[in-house]
Protein backbone atom coordinates (compact mmCIF):
# COMPACT_ATOMS: atom_id res chain seq x y z
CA UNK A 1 18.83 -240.07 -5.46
CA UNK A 2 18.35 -243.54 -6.18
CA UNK A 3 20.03 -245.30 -9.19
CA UNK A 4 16.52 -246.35 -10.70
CA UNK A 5 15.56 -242.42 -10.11
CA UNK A 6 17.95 -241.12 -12.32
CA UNK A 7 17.45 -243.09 -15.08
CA UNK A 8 14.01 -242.44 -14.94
CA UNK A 9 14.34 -238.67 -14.67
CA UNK A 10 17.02 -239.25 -17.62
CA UNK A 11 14.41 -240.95 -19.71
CA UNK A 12 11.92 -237.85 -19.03
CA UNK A 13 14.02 -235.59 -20.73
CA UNK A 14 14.89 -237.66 -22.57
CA UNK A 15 11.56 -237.78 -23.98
CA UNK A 16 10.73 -234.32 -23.59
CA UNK A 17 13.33 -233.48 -25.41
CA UNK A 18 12.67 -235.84 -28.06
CA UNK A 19 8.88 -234.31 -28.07
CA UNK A 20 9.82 -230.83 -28.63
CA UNK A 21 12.11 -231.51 -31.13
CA UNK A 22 9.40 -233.85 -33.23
CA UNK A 23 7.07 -230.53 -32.54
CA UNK A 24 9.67 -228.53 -34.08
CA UNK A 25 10.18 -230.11 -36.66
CA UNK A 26 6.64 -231.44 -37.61
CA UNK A 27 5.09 -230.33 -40.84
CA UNK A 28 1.60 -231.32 -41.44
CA UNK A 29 0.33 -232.50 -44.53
CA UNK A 30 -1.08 -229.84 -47.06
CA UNK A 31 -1.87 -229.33 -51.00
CA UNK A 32 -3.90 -227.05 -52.55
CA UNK A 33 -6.23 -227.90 -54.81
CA UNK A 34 -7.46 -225.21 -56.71
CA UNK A 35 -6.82 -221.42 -56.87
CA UNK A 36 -8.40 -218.50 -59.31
CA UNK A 37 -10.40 -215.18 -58.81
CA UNK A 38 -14.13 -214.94 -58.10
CA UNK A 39 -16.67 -212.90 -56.61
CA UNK A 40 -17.29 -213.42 -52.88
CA UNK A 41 -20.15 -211.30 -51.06
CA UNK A 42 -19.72 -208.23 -53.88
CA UNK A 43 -15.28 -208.60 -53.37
CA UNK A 44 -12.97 -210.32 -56.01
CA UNK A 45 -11.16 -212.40 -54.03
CA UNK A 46 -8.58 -215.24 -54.77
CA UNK A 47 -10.66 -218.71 -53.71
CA UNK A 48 -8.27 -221.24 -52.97
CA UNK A 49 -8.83 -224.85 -52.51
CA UNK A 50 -6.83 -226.61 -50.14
CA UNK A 51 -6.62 -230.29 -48.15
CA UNK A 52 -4.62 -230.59 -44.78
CA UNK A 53 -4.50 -232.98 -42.10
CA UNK A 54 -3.73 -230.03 -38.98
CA UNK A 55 -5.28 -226.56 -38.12
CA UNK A 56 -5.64 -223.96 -38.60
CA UNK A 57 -3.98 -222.71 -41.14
CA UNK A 58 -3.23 -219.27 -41.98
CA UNK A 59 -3.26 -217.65 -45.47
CA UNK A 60 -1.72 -214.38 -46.09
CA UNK A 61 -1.76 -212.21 -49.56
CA UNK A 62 0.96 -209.80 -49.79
CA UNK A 63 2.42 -207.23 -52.58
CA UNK A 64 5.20 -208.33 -54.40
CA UNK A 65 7.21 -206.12 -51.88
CA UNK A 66 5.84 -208.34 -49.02
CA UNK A 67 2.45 -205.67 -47.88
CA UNK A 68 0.03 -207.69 -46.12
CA UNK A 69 -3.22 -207.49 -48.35
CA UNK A 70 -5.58 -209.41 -46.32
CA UNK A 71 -5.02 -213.08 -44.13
CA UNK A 72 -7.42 -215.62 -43.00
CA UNK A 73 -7.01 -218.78 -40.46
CA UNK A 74 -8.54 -221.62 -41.80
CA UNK A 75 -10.26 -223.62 -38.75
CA UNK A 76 -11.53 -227.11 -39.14
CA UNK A 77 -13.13 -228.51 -41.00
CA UNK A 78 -12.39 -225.73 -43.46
CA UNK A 79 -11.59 -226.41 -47.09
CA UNK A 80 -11.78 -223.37 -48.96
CA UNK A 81 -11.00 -219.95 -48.29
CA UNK A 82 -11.42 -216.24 -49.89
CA UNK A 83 -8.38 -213.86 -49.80
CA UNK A 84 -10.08 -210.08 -50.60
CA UNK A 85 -8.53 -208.46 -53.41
CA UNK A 86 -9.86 -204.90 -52.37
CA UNK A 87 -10.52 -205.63 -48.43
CA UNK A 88 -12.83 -202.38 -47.09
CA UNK A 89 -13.93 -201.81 -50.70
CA UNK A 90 -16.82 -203.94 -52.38
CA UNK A 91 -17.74 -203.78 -55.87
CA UNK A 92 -14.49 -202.36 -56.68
CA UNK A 93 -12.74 -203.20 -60.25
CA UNK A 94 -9.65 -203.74 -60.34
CA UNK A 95 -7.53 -201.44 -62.55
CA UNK A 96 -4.33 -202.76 -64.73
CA UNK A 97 -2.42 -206.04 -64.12
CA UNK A 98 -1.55 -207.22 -60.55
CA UNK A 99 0.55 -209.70 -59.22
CA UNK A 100 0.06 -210.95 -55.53
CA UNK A 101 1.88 -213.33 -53.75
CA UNK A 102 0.32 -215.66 -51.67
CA UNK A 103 1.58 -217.71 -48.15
CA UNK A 104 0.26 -220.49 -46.09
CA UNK A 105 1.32 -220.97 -42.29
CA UNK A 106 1.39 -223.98 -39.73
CA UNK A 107 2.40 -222.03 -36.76
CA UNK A 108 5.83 -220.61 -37.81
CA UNK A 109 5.97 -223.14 -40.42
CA UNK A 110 5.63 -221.77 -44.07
CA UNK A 111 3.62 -224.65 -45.77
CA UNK A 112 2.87 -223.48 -49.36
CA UNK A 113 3.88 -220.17 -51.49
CA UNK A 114 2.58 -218.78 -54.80
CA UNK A 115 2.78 -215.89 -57.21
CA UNK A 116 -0.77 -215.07 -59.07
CA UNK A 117 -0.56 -212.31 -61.73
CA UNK A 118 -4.07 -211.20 -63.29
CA UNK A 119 -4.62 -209.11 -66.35
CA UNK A 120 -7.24 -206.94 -64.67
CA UNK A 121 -10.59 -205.39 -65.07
CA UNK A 122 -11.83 -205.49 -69.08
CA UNK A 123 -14.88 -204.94 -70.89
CA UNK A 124 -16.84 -204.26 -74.08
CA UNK A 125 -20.06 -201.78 -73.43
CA UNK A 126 -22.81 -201.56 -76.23
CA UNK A 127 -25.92 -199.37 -76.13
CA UNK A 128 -28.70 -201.59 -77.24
CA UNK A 129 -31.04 -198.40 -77.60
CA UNK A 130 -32.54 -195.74 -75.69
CA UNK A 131 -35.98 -194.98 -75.01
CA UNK A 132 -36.82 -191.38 -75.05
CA UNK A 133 -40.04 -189.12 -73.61
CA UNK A 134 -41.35 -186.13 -75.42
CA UNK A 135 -43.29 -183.12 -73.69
CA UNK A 136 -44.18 -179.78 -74.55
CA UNK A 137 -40.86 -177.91 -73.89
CA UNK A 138 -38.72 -180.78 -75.23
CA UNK A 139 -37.22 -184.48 -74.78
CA UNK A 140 -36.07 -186.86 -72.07
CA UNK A 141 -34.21 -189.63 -71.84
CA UNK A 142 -35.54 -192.05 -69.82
CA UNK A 143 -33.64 -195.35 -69.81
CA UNK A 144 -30.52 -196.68 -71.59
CA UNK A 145 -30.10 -200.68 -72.12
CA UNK A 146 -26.84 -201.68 -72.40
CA UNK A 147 -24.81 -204.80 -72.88
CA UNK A 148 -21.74 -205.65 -71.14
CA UNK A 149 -18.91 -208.13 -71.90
CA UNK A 150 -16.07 -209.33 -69.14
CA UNK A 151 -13.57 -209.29 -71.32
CA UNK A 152 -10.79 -209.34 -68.00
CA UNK A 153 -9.70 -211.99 -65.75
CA UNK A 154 -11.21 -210.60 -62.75
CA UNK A 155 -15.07 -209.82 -61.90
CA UNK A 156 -16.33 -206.76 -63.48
CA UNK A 157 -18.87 -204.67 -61.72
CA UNK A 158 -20.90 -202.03 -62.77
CA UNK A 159 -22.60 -199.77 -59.77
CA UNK A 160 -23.91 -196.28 -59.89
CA UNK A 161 -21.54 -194.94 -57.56
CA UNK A 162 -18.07 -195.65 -59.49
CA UNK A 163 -20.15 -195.12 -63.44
CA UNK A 164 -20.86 -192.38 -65.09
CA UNK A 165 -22.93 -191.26 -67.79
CA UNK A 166 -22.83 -187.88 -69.78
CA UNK A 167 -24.85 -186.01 -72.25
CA UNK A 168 -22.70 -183.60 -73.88
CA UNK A 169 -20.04 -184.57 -71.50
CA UNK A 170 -22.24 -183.24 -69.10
CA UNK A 171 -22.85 -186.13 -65.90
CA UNK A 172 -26.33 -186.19 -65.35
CA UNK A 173 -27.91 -188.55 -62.77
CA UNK A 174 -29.17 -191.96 -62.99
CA UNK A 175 -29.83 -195.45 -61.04
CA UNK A 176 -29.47 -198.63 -62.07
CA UNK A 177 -29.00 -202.15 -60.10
CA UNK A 178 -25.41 -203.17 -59.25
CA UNK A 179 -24.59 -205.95 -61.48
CA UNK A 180 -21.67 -208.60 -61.09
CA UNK A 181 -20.66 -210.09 -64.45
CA UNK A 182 -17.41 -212.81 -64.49
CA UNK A 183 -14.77 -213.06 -66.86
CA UNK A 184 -16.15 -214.39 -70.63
CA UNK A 185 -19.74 -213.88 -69.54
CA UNK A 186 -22.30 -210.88 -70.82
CA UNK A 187 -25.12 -209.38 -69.10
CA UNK A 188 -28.07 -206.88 -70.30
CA UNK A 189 -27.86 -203.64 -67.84
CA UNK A 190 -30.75 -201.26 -67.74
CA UNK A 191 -30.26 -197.37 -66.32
CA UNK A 192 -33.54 -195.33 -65.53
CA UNK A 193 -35.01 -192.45 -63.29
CA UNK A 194 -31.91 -190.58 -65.57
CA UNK A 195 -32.26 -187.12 -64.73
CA UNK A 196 -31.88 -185.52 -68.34
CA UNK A 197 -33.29 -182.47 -70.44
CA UNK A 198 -32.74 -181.67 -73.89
CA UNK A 199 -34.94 -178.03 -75.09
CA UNK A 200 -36.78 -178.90 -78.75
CA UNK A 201 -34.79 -175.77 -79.98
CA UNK A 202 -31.63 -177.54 -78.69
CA UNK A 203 -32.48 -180.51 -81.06
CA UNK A 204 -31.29 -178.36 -84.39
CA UNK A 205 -27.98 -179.99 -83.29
CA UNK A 206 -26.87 -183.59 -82.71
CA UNK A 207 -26.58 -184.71 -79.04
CA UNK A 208 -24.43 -187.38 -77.39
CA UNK A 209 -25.08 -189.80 -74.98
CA UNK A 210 -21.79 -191.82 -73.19
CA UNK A 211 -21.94 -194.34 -70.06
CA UNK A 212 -18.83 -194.78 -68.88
CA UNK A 213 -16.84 -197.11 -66.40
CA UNK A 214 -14.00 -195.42 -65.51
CA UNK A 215 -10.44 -196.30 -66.99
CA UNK A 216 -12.09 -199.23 -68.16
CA UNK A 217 -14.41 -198.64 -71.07
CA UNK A 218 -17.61 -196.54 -72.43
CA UNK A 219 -19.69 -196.38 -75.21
CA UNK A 220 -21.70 -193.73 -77.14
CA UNK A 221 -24.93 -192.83 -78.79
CA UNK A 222 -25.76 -190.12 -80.84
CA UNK A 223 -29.23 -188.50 -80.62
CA UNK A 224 -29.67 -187.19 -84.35
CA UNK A 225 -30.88 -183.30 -84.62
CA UNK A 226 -34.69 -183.13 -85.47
CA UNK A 227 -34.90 -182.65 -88.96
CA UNK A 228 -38.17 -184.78 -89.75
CA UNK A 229 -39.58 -184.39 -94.09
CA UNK A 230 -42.09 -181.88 -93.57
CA UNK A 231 -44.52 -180.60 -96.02
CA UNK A 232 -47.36 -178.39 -96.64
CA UNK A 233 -49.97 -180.17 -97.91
CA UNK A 234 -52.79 -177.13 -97.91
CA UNK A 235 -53.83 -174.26 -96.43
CA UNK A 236 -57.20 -173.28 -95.17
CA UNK A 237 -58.45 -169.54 -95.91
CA UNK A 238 -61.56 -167.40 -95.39
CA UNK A 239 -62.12 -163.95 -95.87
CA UNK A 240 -62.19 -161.75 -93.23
CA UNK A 241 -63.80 -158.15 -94.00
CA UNK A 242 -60.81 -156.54 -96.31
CA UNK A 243 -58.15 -159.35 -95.35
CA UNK A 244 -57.92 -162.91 -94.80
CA UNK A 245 -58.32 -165.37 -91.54
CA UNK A 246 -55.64 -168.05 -91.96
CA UNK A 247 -57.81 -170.91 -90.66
CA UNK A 248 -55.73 -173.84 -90.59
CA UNK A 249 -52.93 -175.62 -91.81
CA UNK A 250 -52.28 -179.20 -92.95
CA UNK A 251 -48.78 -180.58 -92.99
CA UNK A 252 -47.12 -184.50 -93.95
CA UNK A 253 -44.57 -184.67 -91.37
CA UNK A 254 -42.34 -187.93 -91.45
CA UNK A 255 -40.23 -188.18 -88.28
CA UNK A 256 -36.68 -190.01 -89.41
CA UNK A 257 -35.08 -189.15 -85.92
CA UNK A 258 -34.52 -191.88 -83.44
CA UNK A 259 -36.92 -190.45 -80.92
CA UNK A 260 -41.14 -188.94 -80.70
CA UNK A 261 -41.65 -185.99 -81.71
CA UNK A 262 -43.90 -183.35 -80.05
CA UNK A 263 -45.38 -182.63 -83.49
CA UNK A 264 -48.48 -179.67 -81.13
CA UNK A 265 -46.00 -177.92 -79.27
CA UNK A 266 -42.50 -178.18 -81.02
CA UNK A 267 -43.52 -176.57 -83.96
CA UNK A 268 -43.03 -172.79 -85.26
CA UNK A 269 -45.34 -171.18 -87.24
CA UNK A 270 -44.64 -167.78 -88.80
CA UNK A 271 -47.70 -165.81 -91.53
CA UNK A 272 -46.63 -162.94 -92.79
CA UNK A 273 -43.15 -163.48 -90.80
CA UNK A 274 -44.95 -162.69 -87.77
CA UNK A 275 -44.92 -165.90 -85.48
CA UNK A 276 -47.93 -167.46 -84.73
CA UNK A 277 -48.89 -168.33 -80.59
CA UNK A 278 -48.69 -172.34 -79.70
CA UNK A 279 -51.77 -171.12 -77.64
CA UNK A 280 -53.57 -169.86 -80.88
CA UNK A 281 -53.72 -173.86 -83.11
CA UNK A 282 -54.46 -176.95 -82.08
CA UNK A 283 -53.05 -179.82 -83.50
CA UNK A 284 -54.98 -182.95 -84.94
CA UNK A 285 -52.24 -185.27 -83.54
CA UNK A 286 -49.37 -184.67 -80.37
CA UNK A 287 -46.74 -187.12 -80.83
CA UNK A 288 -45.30 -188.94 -83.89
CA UNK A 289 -43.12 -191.55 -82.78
CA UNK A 290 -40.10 -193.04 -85.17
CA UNK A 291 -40.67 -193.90 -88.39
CA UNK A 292 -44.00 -192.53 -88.29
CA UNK A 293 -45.63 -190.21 -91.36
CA UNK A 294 -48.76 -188.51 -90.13
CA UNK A 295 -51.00 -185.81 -91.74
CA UNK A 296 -51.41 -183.62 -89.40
CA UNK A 297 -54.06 -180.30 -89.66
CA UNK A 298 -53.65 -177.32 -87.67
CA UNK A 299 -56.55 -175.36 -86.84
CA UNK A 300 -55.55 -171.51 -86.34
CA UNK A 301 -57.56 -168.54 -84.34
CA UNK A 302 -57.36 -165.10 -84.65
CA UNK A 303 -54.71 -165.38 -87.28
CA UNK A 304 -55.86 -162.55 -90.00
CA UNK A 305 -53.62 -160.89 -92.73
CA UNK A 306 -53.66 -159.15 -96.29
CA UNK A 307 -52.90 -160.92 -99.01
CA UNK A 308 -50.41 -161.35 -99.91
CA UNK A 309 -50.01 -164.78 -97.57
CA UNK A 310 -46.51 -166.19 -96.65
CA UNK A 311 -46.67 -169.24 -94.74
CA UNK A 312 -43.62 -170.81 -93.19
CA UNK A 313 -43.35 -173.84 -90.73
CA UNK A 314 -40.48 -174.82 -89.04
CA UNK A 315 -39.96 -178.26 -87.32
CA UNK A 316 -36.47 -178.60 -85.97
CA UNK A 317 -33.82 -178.16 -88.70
CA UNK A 318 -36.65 -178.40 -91.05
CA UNK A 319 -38.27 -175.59 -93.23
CA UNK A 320 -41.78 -175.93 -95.23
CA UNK A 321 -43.48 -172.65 -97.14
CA UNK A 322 -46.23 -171.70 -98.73
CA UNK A 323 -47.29 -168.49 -100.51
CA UNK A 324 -50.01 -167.30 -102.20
CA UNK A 325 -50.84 -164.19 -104.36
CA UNK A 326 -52.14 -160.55 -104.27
């Protein structure tokens, strides 16, 4: 091999040599930019800003104890990209305080590394109120309107698969739209189609309502026992061969609960302490709705005693009488 040969097979490897070992040792330009937690597509995720001059670049979250969480290569021209918190499980709140650790790769080349704690999932619940449906047997609820403070770090989501809500600690069923509120921010949530059943002679007694999200926070509302102000204003009578025909009733009824009252069919009616058939009155009025004061009469059939006439009425935890003489 010729003199000229050598040195130019010298000066290849030379450069080769001198290539791989720039390669090696090359480390591209990169800063991030930005980094905190947001919702992306129903996940919290870490969104982190970044500029670099070569791809791609591959970010990795990992445990403390150095568990892969969830990675992502950055191709061009990519800028910004979203590490999954809870990877396979959307709409998921995170419980307690975390601490991730996140790394970015060139090739083999670590080019950035970073430790993000978060407080975790927080919130204040309210019920705004709760609108309630009477019928002839008793009441249903049927919706609940909350409000909901983020008081975390994190997104805070509210879904009808993870939250509950109880009456009498009882879950009963319900639907409501998946909502997404972010840390600081408030949002009005409605629940409906709530399957629920409360008997009128099971509203002597207070009743509780509680929505719960779980190991994060509830709230309560108390459906007050039925005790309206009931009075009896007069009594209608007419002689019936040797006795008397109780012909109908008139009672003031003021309904202090927080929910309408079936004022036709909730009612008891006793004469002579012998109760009186729904199916022999009919009432002047059905339902009295809060805060409402109604007269209402009661027209009786077939309802014939001796005198003397005891009359009671009874209205949830509420007693009215009337007597009159031999």
């Amino acid at each position: 091999m010729g003199v000229v040969k050598k040195i130019l097979l010298i000066a290849l490897v030379l450069f080769v040599i001198i290539l791989i070992a720039g390669i090696s040792t090359y480390k591209p330009f990169f800063e991030v930019k930005e980094i905190k937690v947001v919702d992306h597509k129903g996940y919290p995720c870490l969104k982190i800003s970044f500029k670099t001059d070569s791809y791609p670049v591959v970010f990795k979250l990992l445990t403390p104890e150095g568990e892969l969480i969830y990675s992502w290569a950055a191709e061009k021209p990519e800028e910004v990209v979203y590490l999954y918190l809870t990877p396979g499980n959307p709409y998921k709140n995170i419980l307690g305080p975390k601490s991730y650790v996140v790394r970015a790769f060139y090739g083999d080349k670590e080019l950035w590394k970073n430790e993000v704690s978060i407080k975790g999932t927080g919130a204040d619940v309210k019920i705004l109120d709760v609108k309630f449906r009477s019928n002839f047997t008793g009441l249903n609820v049927e919706s609940v309107n909350l409000d909901v403070k983020n008081t975390g770090d994190v997104p805070l989501y509210l879904n009808v698969l993870e939250d509950k809500l109880y009456l009498d600690d009882n879950p009963i069923p319900f639907s409501m739209e998946t909502a997404i509120i972010m840390p600081e921010e408030s949002s009005r949530v409605r629940l409906t189609s709530i399957i629920s059943y409360i008997s009128s002679a099971e509203l002597k007694t207070d009743h509780k309502l509680r929505f719960s999200i779980p190991n994060v926070a509830e709230a309560s509302y108390t459906i007050k026992a039925l005790e309206p102000e009931l009075r009896i204003e007069r009594v209608g009578l007419k002689p019936f061969l040797s006795e008397w025909d109780v012909d109908n009733i008139t009672l003031i009824i003021s309904n202090n609960a927080n929910y309408p009252i079936n004022v036709k069919w909730w009612i008891e009616i006793t004469v002579n302490g012998m109760p009186v058939s729904p199916l022999l009155w009919a009432a002047s009025d059905e339902v009295l709705n809060p805060g409402e004061r109604k007269t209402v009469i009661y027209d009786l059939s077939f309802v014939v005693v001796p005198k003397p006439i005891e009359i009671k009425v009874l209205l949830g935890k509420s007693e009215a009488s009337w007597s009159s003489g031999g």
